[in-house]
C-alpha atoms as a PDB file:
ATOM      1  CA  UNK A   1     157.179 309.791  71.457  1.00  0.00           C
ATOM      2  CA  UNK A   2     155.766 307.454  68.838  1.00  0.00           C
ATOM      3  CA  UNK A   3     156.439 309.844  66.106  1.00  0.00           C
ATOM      4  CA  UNK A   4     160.414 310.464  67.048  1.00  0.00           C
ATOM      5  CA  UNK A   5     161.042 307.083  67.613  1.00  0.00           C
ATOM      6  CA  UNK A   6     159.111 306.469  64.205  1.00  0.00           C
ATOM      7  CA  UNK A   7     161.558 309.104  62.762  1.00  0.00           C
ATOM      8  CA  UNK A   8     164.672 307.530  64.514  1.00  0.00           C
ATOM      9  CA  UNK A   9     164.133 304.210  62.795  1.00  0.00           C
ATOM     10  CA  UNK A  10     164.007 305.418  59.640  1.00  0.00           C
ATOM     11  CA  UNK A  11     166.570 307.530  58.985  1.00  0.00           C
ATOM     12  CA  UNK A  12     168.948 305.291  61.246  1.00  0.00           C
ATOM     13  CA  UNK A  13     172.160 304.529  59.212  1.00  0.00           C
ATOM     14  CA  UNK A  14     173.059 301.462  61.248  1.00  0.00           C
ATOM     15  CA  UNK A  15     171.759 299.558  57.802  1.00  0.00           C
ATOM     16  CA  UNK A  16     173.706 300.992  54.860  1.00  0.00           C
ATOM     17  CA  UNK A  17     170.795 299.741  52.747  1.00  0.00           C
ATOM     18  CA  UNK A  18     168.531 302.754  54.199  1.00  0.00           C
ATOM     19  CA  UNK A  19     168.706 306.613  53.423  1.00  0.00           C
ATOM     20  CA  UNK A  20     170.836 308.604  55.075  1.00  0.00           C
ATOM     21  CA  UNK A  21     169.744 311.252  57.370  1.00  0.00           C
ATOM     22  CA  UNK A  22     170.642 314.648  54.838  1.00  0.00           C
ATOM     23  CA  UNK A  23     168.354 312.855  52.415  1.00  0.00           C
ATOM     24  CA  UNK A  24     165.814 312.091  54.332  1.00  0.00           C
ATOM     25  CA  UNK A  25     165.865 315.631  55.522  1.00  0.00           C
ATOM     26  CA  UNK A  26     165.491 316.880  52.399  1.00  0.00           C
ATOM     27  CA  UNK A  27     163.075 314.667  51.629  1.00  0.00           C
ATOM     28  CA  UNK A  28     160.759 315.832  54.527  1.00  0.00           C
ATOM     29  CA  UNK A  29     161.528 319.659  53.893  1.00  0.00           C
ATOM     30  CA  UNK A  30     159.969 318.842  50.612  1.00  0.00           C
ATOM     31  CA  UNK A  31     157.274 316.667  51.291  1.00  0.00           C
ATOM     32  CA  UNK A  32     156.309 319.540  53.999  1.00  0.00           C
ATOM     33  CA  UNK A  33     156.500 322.749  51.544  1.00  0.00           C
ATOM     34  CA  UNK A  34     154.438 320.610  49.342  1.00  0.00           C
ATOM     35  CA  UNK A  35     151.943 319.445  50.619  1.00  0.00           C
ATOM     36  CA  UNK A  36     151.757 321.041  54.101  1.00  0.00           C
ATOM     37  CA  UNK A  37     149.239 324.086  52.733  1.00  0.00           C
ATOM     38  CA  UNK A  38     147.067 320.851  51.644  1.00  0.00           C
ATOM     39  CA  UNK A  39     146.654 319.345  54.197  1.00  0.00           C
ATOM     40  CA  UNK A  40     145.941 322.698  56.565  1.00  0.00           C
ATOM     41  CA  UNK A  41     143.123 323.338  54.090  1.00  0.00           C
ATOM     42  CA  UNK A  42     141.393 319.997  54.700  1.00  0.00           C
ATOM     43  CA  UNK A  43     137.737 320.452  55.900  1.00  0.00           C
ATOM     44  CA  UNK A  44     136.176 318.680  58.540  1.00  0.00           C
ATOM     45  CA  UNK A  45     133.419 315.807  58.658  1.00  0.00           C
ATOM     46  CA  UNK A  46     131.026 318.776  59.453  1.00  0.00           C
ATOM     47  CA  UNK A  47     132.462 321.166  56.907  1.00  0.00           C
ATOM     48  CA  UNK A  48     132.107 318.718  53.972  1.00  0.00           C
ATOM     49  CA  UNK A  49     128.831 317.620  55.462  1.00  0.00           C
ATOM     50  CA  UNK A  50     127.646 321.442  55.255  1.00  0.00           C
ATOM     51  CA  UNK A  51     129.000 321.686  51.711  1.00  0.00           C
ATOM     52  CA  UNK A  52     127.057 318.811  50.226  1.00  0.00           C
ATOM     53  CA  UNK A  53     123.876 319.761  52.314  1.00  0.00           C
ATOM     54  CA  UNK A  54     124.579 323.747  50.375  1.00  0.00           C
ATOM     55  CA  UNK A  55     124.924 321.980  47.186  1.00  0.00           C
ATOM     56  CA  UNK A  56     121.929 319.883  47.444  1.00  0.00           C
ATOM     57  CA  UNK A  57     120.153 323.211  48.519  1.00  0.00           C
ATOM     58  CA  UNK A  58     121.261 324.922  45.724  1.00  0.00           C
ATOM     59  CA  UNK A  59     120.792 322.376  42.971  1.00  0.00           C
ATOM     60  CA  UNK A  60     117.564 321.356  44.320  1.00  0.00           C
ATOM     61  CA  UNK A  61     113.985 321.642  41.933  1.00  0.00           C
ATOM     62  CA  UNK A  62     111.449 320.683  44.614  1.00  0.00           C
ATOM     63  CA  UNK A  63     110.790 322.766  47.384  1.00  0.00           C
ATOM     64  CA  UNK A  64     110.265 319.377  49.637  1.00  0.00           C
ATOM     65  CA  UNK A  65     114.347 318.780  48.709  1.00  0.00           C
ATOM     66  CA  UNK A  66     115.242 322.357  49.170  1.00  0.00           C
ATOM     67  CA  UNK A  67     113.060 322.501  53.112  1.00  0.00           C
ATOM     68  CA  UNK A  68     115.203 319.397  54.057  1.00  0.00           C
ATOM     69  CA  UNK A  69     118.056 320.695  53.185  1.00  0.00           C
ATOM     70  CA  UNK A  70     117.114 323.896  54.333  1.00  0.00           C
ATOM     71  CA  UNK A  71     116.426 321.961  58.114  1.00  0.00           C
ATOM     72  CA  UNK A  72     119.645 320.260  57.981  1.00  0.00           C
ATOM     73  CA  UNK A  73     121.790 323.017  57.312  1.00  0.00           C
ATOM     74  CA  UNK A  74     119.891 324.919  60.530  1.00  0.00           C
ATOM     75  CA  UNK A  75     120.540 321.385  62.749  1.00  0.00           C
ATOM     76  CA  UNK A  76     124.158 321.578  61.588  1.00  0.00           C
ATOM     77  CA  UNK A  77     124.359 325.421  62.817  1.00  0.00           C
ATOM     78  CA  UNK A  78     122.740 324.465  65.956  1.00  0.00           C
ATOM     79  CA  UNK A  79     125.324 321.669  66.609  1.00  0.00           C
ATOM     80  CA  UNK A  80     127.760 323.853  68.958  1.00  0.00           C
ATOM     81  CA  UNK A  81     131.477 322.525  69.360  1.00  0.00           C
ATOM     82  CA  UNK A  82     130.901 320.620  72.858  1.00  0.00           C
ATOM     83  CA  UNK A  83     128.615 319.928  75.769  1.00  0.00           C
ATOM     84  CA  UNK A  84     129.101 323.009  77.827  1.00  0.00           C
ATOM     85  CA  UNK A  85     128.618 325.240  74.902  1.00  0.00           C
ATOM     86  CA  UNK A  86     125.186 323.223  73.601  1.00  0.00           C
ATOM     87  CA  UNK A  87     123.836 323.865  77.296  1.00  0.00           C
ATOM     88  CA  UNK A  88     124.160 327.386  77.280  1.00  0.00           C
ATOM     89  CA  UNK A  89     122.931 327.602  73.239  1.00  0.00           C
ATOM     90  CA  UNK A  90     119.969 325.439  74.431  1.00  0.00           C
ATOM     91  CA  UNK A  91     119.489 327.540  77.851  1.00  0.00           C
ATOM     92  CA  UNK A  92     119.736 330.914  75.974  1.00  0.00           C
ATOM     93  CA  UNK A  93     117.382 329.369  72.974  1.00  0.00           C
ATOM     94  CA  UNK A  94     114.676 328.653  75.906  1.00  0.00           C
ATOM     95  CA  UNK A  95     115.063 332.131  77.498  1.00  0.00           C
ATOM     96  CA  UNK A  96     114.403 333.514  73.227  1.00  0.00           C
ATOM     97  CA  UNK A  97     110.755 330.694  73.377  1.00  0.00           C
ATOM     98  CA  UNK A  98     110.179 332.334  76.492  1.00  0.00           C
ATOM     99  CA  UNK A  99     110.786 335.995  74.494  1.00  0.00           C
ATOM    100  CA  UNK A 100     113.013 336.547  78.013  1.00  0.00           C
ATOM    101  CA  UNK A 101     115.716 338.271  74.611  1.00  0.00           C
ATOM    102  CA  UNK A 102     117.582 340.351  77.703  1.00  0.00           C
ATOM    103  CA  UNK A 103     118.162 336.487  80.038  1.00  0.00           C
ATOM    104  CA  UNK A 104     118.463 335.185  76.217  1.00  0.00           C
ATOM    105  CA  UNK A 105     122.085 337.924  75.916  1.00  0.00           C
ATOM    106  CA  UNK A 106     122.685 336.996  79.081  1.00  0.00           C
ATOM    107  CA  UNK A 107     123.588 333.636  78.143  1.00  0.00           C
ATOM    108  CA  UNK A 108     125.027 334.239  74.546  1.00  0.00           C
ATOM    109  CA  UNK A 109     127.310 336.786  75.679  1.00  0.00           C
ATOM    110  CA  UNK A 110     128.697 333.910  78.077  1.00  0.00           C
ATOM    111  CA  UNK A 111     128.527 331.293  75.055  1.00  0.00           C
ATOM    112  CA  UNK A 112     130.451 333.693  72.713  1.00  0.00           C
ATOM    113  CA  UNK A 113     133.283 333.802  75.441  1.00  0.00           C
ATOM    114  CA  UNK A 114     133.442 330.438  75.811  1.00  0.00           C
ATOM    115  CA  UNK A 115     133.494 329.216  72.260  1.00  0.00           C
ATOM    116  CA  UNK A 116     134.003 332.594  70.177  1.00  0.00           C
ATOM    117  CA  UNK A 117     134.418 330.636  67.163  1.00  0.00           C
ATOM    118  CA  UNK A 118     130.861 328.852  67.180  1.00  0.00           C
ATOM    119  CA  UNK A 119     129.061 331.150  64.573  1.00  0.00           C
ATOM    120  CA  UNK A 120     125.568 330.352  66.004  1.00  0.00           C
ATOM    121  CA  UNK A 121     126.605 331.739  68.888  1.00  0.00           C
ATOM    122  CA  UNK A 122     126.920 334.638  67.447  1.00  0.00           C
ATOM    123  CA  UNK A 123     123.929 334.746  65.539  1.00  0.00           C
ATOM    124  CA  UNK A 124     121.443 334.632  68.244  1.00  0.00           C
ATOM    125  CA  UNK A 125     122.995 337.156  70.397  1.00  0.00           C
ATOM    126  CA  UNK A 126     122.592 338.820  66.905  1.00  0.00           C
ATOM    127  CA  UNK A 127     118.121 337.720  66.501  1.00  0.00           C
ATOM    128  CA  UNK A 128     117.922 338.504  70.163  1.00  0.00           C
ATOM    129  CA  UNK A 129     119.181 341.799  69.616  1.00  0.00           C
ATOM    130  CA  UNK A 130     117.036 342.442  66.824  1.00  0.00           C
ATOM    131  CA  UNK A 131     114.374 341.749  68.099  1.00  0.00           C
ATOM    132  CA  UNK A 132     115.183 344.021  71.307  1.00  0.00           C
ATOM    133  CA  UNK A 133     115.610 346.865  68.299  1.00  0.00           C
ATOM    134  CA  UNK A 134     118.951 346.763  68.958  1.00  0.00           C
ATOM    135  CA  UNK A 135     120.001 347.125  65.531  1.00  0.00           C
ATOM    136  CA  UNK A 136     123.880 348.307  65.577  1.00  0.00           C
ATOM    137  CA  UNK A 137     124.451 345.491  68.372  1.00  0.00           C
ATOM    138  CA  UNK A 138     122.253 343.008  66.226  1.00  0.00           C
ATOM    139  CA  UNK A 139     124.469 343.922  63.195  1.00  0.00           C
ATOM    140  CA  UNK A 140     127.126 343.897  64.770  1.00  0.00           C
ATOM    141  CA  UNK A 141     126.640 340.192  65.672  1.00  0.00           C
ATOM    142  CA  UNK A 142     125.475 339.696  62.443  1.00  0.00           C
ATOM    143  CA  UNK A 143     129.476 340.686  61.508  1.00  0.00           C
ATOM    144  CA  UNK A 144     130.641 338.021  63.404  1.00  0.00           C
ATOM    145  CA  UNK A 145     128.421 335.433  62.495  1.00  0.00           C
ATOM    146  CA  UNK A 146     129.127 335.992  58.826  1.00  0.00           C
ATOM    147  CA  UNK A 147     132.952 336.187  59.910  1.00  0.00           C
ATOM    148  CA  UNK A 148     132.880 332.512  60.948  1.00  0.00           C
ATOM    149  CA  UNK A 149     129.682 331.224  58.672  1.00  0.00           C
ATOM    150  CA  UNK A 150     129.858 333.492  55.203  1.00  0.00           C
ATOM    151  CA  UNK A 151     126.785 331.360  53.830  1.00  0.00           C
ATOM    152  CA  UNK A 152     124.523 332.067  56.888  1.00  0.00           C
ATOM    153  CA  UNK A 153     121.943 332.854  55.062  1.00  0.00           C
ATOM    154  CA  UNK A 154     119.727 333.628  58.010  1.00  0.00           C
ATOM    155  CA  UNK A 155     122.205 335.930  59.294  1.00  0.00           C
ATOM    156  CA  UNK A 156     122.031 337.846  55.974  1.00  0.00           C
ATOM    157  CA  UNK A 157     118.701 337.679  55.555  1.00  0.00           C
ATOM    158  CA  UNK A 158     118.942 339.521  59.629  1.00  0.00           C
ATOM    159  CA  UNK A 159     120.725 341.764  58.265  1.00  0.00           C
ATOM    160  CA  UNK A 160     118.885 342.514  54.659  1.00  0.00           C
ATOM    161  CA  UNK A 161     116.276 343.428  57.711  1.00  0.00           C
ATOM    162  CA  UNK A 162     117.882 345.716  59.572  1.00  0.00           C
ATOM    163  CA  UNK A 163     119.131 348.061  56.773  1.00  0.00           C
ATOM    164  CA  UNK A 164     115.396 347.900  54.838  1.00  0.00           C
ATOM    165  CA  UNK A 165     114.567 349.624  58.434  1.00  0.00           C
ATOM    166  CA  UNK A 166     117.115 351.938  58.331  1.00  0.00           C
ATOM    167  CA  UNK A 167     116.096 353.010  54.586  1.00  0.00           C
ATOM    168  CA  UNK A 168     119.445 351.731  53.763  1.00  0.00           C
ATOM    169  CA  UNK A 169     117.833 349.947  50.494  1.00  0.00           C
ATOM    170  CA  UNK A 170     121.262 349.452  48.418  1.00  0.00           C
ATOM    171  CA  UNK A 171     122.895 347.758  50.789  1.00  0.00           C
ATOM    172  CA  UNK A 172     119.992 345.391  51.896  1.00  0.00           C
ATOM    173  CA  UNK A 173     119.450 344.847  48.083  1.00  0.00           C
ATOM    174  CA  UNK A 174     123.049 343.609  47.911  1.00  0.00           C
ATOM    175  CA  UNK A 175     122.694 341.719  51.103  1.00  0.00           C
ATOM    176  CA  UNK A 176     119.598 339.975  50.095  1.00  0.00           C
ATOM    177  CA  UNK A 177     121.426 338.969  46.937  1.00  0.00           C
ATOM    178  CA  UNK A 178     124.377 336.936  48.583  1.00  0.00           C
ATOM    179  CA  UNK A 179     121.376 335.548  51.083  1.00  0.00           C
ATOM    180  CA  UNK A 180     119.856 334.260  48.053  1.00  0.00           C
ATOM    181  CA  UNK A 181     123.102 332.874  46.413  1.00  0.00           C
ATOM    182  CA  UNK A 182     123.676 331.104  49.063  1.00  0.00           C
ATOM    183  CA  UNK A 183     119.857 329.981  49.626  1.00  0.00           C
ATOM    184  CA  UNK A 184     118.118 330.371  46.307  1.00  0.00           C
ATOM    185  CA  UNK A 185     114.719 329.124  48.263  1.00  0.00           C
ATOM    186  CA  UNK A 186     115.080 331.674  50.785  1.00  0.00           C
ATOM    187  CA  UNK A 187     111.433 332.992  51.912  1.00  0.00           C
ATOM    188  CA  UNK A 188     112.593 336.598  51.341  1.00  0.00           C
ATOM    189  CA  UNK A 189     113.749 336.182  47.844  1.00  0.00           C
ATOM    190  CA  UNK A 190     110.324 338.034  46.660  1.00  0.00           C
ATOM    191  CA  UNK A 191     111.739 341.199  47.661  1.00  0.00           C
ATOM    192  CA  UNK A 192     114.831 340.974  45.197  1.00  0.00           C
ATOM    193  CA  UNK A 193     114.468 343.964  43.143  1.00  0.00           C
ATOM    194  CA  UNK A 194     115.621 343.154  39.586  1.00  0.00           C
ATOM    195  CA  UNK A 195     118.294 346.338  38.000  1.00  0.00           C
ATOM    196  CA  UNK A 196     115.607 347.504  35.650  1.00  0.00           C
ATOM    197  CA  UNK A 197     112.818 348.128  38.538  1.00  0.00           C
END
């Protein structure tokens, strides 16, 4: 209502001083092709937040730096999108302490209905699975995750796991790569076989 009546006053021709309404049209269409794609593609406080935390992860020399940024980046993650969805992650992460992992994807499959765009939803359905030996479900999740998170880099580092089981070593090579681009202090980076080995 605020908006229209915004839009009324200024393209009101009562005033031959002011635009008149073609014009201002036109000037809108513009403004809109413009800039509209710009301001769709604006991240959010937690999106920028996440970026600076990555880029102090992946610039940082100290391993004290790289842990706390490490830490935040796994708060952040664990941060779901409202109250009723941070119950059921916290309810589902106290059923994985409790290594209840079958109550544990219990409560994840209900969190991933409710808020199917939370990534960390998704990616401990994904451990719990895992860790049931579950590994098409588990990777599976580990899909999603990476879907709506492509940095996780404890999802790919899940899923550099899984295919080393398997024996699928090319792939987990290439997985544990783009882990370690995206977390050049991850643990498992030891196993990164250089080309020439």
């Amino acid at each position: 209502m605020i908006h229209t009546n915004f839009c009324n006053a200024v393209v009101s021709t009562d005033d031959p001083g002011r635009p008149n309404l073609n014009a201002m049209k036109r000037l809108v269409l513009v403004l809109a092709l413009l800039c509209g794609p710009t301001f769709a593609a604006d991240p959010t406080p937690q999106q920028e937040e996440r970026d600076a935390l990555f880029a102090a992860l992946q610039s940082a020399e100290d391993p004290k730096v790289a842990a706390a940024a490490q830490k935040a980046i796994w708060q952040s993650w664990m941060e779901a999108p409202d109250a009723d969805a941070q119950a059921l992650l916290d309810l589902g992460m106290q059923r994985m302490a409790g290594f209840d992992n079958a109550g544990a994807i219990e409560v994840f499959d209900e969190l991933v209905r409710y808020a199917p765009d939370f990534a960390e939803g998704w990616n401990q359905r994904a451990f719990a699975y895992f860790r049931m030996e579950k590994y098409e479900k588990s990777l599976a999740d580990i899909a999603s995750t990476l879907q709506r998170e492509p940095r996780h880099f404890g999802a790919l580092s899940g899923r550099f796991r899984i295919l080393m089981v398997q024996g699928r070593v090319a792939l987990a090579q290439k997985t544990l790569r783009d882990a370690v681009e995206a977390n050049p202090w991850l643990m498992e980076r030891s196993l990164l076989v250089t080309p020439d080995e």
